[in-house]
Protein backbone atom coordinates (compact mmCIF):
# COMPACT_ATOMS: atom_id res chain seq x y z
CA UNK A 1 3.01 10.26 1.83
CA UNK A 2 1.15 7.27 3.47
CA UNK A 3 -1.99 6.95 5.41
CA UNK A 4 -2.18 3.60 7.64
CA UNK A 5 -5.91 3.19 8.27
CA UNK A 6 -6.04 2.57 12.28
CA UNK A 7 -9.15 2.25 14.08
CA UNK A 8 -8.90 2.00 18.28
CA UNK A 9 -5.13 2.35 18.09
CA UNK A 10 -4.92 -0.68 16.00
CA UNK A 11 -3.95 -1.05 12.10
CA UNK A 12 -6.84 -2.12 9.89
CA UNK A 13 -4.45 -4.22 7.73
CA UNK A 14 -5.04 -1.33 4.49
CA UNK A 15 -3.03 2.42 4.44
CA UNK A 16 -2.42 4.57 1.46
CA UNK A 17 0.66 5.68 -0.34
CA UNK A 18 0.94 8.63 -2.72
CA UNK A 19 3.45 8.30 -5.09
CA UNK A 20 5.01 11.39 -7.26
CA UNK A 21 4.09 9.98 -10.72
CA UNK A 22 1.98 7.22 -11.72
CA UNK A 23 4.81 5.50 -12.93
CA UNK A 24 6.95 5.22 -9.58
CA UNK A 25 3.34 3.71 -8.35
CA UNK A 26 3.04 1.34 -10.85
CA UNK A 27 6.71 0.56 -10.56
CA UNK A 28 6.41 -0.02 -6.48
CA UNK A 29 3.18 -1.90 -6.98
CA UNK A 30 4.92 -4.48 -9.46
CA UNK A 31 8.10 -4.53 -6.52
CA UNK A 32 6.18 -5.06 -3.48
CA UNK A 33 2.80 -6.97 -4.57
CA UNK A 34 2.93 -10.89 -3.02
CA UNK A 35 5.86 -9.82 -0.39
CA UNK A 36 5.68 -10.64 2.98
CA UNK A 37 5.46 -8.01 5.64
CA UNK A 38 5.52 -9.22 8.96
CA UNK A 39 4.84 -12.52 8.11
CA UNK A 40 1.68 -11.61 5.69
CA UNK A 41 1.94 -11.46 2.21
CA UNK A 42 0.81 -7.96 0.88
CA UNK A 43 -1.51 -6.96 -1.72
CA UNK A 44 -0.65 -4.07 -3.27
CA UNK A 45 -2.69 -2.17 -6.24
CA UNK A 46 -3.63 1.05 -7.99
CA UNK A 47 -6.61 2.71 -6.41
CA UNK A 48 -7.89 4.35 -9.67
CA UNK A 49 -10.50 6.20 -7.60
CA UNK A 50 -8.00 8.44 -5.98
């Protein structure tokens, strides 16, 4: 599951993914944190308020 947060059509840079076990999140997280996605490098982290 993922949840791109758009506002006016547009992206707002920031989505959501739900992941089936906290360790496939941390696992993705680790994989895809400091890559490049359309020419932007991507932060990716744990939102430990979900």
């Amino acid at each position: 599951y993922a949840d791109i947060k758009m506002e006016n059509g547009k992206s707002k840079g920031c989505g959501v993914v739900k992941f089936e076990s906290p360790e496939v999140a941390e696992r993705a997280c680790r994989m895809m944190n400091g890559m490049k996605l359309s020419g932007r490098e991507i932060d990716v982290r744990i939102d430990r308020n979900a």
